[in-house]
Protein backbone atom coordinates (compact mmCIF):
# COMPACT_ATOMS: atom_id res chain seq x y z
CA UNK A 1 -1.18 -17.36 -1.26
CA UNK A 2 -2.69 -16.52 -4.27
CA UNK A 3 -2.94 -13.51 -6.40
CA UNK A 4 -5.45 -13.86 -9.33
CA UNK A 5 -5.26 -17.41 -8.78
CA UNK A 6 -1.93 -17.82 -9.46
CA UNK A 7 0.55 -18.88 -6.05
CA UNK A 8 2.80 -16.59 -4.89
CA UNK A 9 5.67 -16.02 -2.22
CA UNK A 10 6.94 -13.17 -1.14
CA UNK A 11 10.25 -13.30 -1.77
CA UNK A 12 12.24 -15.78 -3.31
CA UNK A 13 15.45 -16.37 -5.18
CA UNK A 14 16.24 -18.21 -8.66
CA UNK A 15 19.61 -18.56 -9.66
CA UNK A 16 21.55 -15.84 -8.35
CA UNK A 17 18.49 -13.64 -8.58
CA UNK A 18 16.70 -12.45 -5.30
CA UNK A 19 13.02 -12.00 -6.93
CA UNK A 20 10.22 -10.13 -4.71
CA UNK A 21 6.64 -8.64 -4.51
CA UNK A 22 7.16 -5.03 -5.42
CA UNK A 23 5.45 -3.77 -2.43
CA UNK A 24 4.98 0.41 -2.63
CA UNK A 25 2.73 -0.18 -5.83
CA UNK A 26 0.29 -2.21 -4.07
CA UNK A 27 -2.66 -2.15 -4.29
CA UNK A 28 -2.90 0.03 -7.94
CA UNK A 29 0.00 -2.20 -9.51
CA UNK A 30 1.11 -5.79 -9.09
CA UNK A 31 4.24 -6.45 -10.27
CA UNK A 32 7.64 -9.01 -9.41
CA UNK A 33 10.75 -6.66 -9.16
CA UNK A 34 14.40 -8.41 -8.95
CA UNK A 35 17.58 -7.80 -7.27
CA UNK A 36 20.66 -9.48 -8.82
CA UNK A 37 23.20 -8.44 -6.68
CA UNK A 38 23.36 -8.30 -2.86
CA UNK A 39 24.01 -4.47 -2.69
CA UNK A 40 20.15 -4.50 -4.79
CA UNK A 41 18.84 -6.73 -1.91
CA UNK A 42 19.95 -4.46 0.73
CA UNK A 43 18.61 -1.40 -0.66
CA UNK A 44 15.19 -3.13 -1.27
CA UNK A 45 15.12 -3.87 2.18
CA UNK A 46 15.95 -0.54 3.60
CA UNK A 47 13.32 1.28 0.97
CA UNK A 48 10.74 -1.46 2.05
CA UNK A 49 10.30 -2.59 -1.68
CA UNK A 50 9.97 -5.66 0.94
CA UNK A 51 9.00 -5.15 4.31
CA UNK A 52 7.53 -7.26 7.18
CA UNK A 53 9.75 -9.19 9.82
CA UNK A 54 9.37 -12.75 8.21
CA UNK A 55 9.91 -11.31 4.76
CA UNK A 56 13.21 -9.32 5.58
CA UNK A 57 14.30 -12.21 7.25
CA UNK A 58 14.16 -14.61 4.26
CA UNK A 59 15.69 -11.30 2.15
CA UNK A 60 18.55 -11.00 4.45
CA UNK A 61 19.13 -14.09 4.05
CA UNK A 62 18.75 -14.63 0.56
CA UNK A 63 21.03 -11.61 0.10
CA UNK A 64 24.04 -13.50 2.10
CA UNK A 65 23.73 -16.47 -0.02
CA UNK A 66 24.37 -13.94 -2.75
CA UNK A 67 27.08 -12.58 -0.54
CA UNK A 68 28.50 -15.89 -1.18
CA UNK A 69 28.29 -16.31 -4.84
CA UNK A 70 30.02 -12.71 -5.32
CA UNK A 71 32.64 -12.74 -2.78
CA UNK A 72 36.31 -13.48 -4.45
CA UNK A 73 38.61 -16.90 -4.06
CA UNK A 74 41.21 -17.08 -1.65
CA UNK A 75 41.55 -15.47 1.46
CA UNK A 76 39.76 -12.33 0.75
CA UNK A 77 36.11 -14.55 0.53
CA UNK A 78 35.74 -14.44 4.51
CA UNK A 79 36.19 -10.82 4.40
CA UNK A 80 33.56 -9.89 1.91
CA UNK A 81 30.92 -12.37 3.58
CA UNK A 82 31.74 -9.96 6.43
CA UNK A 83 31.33 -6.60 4.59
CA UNK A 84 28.72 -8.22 3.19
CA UNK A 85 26.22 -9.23 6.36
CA UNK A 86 27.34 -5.33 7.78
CA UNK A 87 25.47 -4.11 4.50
CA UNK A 88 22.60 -5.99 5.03
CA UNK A 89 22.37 -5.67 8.94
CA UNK A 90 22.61 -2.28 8.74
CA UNK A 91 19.27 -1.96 6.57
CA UNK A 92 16.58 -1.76 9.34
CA UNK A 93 17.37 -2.03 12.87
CA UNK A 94 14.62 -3.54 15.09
CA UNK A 95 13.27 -6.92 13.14
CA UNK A 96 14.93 -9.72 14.83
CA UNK A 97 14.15 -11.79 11.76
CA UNK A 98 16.71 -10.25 9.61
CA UNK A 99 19.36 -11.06 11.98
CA UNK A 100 18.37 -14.45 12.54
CA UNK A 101 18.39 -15.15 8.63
CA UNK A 102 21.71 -13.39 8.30
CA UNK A 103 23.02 -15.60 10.90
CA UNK A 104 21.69 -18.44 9.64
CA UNK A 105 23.74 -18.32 6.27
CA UNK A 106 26.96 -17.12 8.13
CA UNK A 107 26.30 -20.15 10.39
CA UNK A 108 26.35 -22.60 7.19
CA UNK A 109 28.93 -20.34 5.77
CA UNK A 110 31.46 -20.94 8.75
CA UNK A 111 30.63 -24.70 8.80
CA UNK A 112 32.36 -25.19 5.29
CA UNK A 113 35.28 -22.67 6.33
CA UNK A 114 37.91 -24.99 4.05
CA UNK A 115 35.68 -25.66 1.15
CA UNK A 116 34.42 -22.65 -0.81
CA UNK A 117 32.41 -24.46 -3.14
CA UNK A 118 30.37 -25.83 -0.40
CA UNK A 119 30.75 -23.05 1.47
CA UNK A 120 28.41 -21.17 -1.35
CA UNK A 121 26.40 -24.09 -1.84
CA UNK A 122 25.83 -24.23 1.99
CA UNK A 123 24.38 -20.72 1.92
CA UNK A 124 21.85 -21.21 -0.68
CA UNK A 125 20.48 -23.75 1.00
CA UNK A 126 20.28 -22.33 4.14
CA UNK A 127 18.98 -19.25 2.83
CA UNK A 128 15.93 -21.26 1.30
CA UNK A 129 15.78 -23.22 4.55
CA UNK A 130 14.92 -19.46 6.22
CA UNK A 131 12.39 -18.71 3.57
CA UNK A 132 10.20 -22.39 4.14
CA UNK A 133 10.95 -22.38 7.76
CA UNK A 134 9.29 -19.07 7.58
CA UNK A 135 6.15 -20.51 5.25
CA UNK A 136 5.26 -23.60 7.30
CA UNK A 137 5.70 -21.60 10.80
CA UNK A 138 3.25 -18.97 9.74
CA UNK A 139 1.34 -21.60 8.54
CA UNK A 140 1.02 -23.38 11.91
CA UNK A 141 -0.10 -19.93 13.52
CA UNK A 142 -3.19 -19.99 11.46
CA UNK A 143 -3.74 -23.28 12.91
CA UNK A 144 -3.11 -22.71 16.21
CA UNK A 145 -4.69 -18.81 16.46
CA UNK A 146 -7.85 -19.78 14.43
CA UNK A 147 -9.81 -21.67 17.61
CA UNK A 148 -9.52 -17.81 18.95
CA UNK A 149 -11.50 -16.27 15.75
CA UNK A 150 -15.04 -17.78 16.43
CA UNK A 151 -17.56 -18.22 14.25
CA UNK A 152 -18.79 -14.61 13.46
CA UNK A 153 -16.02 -13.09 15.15
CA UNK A 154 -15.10 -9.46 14.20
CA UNK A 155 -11.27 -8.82 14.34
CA UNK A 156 -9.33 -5.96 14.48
CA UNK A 157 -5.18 -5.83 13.00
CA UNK A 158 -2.86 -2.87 12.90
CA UNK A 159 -0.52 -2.65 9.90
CA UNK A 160 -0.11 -5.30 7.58
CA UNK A 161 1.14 -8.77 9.14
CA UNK A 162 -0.39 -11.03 6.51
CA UNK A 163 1.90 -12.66 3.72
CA UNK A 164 3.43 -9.96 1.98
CA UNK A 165 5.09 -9.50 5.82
CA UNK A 166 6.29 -12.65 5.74
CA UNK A 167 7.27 -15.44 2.79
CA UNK A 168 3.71 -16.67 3.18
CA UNK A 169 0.20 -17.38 5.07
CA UNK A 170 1.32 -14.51 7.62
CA UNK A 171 1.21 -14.27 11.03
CA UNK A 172 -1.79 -11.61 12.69
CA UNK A 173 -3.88 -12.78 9.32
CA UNK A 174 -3.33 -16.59 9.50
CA UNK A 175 -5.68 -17.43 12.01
CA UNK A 176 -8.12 -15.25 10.05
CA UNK A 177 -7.40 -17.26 7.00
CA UNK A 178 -7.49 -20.46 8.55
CA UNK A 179 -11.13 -19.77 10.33
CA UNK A 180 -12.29 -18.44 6.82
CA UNK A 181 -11.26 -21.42 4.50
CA UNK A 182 -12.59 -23.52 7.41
CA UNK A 183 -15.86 -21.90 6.46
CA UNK A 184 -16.27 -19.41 9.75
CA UNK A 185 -17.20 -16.06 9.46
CA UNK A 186 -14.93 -13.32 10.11
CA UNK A 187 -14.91 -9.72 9.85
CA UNK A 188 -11.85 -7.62 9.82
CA UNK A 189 -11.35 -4.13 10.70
CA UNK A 190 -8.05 -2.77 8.92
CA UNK A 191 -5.98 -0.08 11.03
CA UNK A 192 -4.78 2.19 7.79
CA UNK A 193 -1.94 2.68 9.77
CA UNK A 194 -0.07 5.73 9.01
CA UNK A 195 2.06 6.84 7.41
CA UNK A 196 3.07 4.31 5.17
CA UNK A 197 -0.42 3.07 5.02
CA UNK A 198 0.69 -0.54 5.11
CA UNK A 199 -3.19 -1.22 6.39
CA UNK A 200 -5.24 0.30 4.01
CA UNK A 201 -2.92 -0.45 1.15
CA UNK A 202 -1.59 -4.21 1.63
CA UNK A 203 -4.07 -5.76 4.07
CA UNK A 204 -7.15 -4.60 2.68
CA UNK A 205 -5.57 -5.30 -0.58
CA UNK A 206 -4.68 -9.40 0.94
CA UNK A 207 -7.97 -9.53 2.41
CA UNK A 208 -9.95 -8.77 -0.96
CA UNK A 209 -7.74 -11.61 -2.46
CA UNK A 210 -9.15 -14.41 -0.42
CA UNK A 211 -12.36 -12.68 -0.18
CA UNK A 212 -12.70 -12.06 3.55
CA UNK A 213 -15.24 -9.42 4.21
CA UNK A 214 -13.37 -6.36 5.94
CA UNK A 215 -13.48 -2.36 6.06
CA UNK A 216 -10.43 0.23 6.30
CA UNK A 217 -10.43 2.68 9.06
CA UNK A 218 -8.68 5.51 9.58
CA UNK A 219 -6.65 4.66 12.82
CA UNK A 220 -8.11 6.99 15.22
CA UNK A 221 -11.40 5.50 15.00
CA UNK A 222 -10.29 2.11 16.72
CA UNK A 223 -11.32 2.92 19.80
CA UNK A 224 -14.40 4.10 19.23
CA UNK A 225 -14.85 0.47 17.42
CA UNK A 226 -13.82 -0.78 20.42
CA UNK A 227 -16.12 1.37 22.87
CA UNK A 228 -19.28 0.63 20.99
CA UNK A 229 -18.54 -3.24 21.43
CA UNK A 230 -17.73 -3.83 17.03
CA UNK A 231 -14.54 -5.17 17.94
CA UNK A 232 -14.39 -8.70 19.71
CA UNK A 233 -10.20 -9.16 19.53
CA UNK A 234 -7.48 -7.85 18.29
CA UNK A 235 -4.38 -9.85 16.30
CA UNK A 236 -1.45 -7.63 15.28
CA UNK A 237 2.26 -9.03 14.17
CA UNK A 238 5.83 -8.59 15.89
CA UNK A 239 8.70 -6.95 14.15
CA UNK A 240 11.24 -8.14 17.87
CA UNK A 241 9.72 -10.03 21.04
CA UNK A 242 11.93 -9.51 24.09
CA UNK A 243 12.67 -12.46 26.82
CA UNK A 244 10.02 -10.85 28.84
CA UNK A 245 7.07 -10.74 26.69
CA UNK A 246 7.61 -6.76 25.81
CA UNK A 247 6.75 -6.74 22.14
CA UNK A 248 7.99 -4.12 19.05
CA UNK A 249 5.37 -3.89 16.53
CA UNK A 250 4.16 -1.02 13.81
CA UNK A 251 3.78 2.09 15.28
CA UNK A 252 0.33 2.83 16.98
CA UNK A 253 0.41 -0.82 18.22
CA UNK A 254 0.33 0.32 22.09
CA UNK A 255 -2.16 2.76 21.48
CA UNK A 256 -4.18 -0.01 19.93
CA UNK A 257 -3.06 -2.63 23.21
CA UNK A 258 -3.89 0.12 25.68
CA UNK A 259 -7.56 0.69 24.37
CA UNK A 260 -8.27 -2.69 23.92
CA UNK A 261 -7.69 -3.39 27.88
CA UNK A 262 -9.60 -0.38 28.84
CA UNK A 263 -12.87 -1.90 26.99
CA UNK A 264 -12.17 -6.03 27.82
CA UNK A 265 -10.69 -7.14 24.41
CA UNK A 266 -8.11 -9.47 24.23
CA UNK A 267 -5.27 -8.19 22.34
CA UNK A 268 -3.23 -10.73 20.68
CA UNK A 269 0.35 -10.42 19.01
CA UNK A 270 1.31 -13.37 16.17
CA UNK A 271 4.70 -14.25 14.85
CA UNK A 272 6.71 -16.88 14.41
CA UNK A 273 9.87 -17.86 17.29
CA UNK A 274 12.53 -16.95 14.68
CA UNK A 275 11.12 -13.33 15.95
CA UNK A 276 11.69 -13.97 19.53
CA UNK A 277 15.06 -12.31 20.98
CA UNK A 278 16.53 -13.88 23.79
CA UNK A 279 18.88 -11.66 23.87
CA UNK A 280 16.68 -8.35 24.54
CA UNK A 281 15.54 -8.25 28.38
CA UNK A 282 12.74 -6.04 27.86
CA UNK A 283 11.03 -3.35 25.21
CA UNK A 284 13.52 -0.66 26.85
CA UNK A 285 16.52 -2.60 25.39
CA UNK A 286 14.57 -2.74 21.68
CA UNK A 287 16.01 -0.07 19.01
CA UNK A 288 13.54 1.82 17.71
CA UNK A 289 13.95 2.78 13.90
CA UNK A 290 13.27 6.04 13.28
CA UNK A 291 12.45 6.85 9.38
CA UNK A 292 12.90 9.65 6.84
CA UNK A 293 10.11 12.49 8.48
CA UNK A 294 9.35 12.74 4.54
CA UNK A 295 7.13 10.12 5.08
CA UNK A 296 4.85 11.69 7.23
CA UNK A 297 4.99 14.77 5.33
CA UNK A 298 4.12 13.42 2.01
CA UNK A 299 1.87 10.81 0.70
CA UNK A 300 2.22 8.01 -2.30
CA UNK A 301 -0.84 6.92 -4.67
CA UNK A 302 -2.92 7.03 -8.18
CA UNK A 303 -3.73 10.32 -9.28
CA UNK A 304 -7.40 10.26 -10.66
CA UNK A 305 -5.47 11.07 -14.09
CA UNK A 306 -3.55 7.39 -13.87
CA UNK A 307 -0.57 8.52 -12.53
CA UNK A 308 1.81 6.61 -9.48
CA UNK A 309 2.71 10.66 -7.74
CA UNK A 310 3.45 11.89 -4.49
CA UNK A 311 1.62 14.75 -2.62
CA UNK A 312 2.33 16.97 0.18
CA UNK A 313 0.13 16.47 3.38
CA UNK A 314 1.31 19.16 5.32
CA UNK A 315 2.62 22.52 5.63
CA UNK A 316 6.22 22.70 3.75
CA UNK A 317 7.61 24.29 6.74
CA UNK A 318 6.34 22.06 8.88
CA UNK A 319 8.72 19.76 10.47
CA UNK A 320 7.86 16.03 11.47
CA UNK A 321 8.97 13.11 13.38
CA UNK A 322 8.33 9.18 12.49
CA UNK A 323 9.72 6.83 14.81
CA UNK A 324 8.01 3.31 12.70
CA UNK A 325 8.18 0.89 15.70
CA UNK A 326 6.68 1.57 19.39
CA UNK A 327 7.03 -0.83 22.38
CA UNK A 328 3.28 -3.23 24.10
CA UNK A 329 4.17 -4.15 27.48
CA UNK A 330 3.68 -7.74 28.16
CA UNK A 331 0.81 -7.31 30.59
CA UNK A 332 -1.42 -6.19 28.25
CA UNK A 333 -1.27 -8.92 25.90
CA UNK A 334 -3.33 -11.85 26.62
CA UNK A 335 -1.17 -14.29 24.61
CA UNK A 336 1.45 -14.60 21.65
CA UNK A 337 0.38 -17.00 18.84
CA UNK A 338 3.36 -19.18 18.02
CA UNK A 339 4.00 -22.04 15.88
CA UNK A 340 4.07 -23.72 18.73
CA UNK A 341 1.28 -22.73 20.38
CA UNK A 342 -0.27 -20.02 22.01
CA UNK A 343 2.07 -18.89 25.20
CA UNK A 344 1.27 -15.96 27.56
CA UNK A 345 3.50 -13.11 27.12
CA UNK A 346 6.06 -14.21 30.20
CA UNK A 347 9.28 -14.94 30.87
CA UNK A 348 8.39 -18.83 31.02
CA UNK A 349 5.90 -18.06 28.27
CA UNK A 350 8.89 -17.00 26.37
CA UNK A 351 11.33 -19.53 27.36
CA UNK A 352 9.22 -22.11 26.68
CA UNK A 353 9.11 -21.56 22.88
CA UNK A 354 11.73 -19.52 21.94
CA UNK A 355 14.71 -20.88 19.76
CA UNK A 356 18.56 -21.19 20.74
């Protein structure tokens, strides 16, 4: 994607370098922060410098081929990749995508057990093999979910599931940027989504970049949207998709799925198979992250006076709570855009696409 005409990823590495999209100073400040060790990488992913399943996943695993390249000779090596991966694991517990790309470079890792050299090699390119697996799969979405955005069609997205969530293209936004460069017109409402704002900040900020025509709303006012018939589907993202169709998103993503069946609009979910969790039965077996209650209680932007602050939002005695994930039961999800296809949200649905 672009940014002022000039193409951009996400996240990427050079060197030994991770390199990403500082993403709390968008949309006042662009800027390219880096992380040269793999203790920097983590901590950008647990402060959500990056954030956005696909996007953690290529950090994650980025990070481990850095993991590599710092851990010792001889037999302590194995043990530091392990330290290492805990570190990074234990940044942010429900994407599956970070523990798919951490796997991935232990995988390639543990292939060239008796050869350290390749062994480090082997996770570099692995890591990058996460990061364009990521690109050309949310690339595919768009072309698979754009036949659902129809000419004129006006869309509604919670959170921000567009290419800064992922290494590129997205996943909820690809469709929408495949039916708009295809020269259909589409309309998107932006969910603000609070409290991070990840809406009204990054994809109204995305959307202005490749000039599709959209408006922020405060979340609350969805269903009204939706009631007065100015909402003809909705497309949000996945953050961990069970084997049953259950999927975690951004918080406020059931209450969005719920109101969309009570007025006839099909709610769609987007992400690539690499966020797909065998593993997981059902929502119930999902962990939830549950962040600093700070976040709910204060608020991050520009000051009219030019300056990046924070303000209180709330009484300072009042206390808070801010789980960041909730759980949409498969049956109200009318399908889950793959890059594979579009696949109802079943256990054969499931199955049918989802990755060893």
């Amino acid at each position: 994607m672009r940014v002022d005409g000039k193409p951009y990823r996400t996240v990427w590495m050079e060197g030994g370098t991770v390199r990403m999209i500082d993403q709390p100073r968008i949309p006042h400040a662009f800027r390219v922060v880096d992380m040269p060790r793999h203790t920097d990488t983590a901590r950008a992913i647990r402060e959500m410098v990056v954030r956005g399943a696909g996007a953690i996943g290529a950090t994650g695993a980025f990070g481990m081929a850095q993991v590599a390249a710092e851990a010792p000779e001889g037999d302590d090596f194995f043990a530091y990749v392990a330290r290492g991966a805990r570190t990074l694991e234990n940044t942010r517990p429900t994407a599956q995508n970070l523990f798919y790309g951490i796997r991935a470079v232990l995988d390639a890792i543990e292939a060239n057990r008796d050869d350290l050299a390749a062994a480090r090699e082997a996770a570099v390119a692995a890591a990058q093999a996460v990061a364009d697996d990521d690109a050309e799969s949310c690339r595919r979405i768009g072309e698979h979910g754009a036949p659902l955005v129809a000419d004129g069609a006006r869309v509604n997205t919670h959170c921000n599931a567009g290419w800064l969530a992922f290494v590129d293209w997205g996943s909820a936004l690809s469709p929408v940027y495949a039916a708009h460069r295809a020269g259909r017109r589409v309309f998107v409402w932006v969910d603000e989504t609070r409290p991070r704002g990840q809406g009204a900040r990054l994809t109204a900020w995305e959307l202005g970049q490749e000039g599709v025509p959209h408006a922020v709303i405060a979340d609350n006012a969805t269903g009204w949207l939706m009631r007065r018939g100015e909402v003809d589907l909705v497309i949000v993202g996945a953050d961990r998709i069970a084997a049953n169709g259950d999927v975690a998103n951004k918080i406020g993503t059931y209450s969005s799925a719920v109101v969309a069946r009570a007025n006839g609009i099909p709610f769609y979910v987007a992400a690539p198979t690499t966020t797909i969790d065998p593993a997981c039965p059902s929502g119930e077996a999902i962990p939830i992250e549950e962040r600093d209650a700070d976040e709910v209680r204060w608020t991050w932007g520009w000051s009219e006076d030019g300056r990046f602050t924070r303000v209180r939002t709330t009484p300072a005695e009042a206390p808070a709570r801010n789980p960041a994930f909730d759980v949409t039961p498969a049956e109200l999800i009318a399908g889950i855009i793959t890059e594979k296809g579009v696949v109802p949200a079943t256990p054969e649905g499931i199955a049918r696409v989802a990755r060893a």
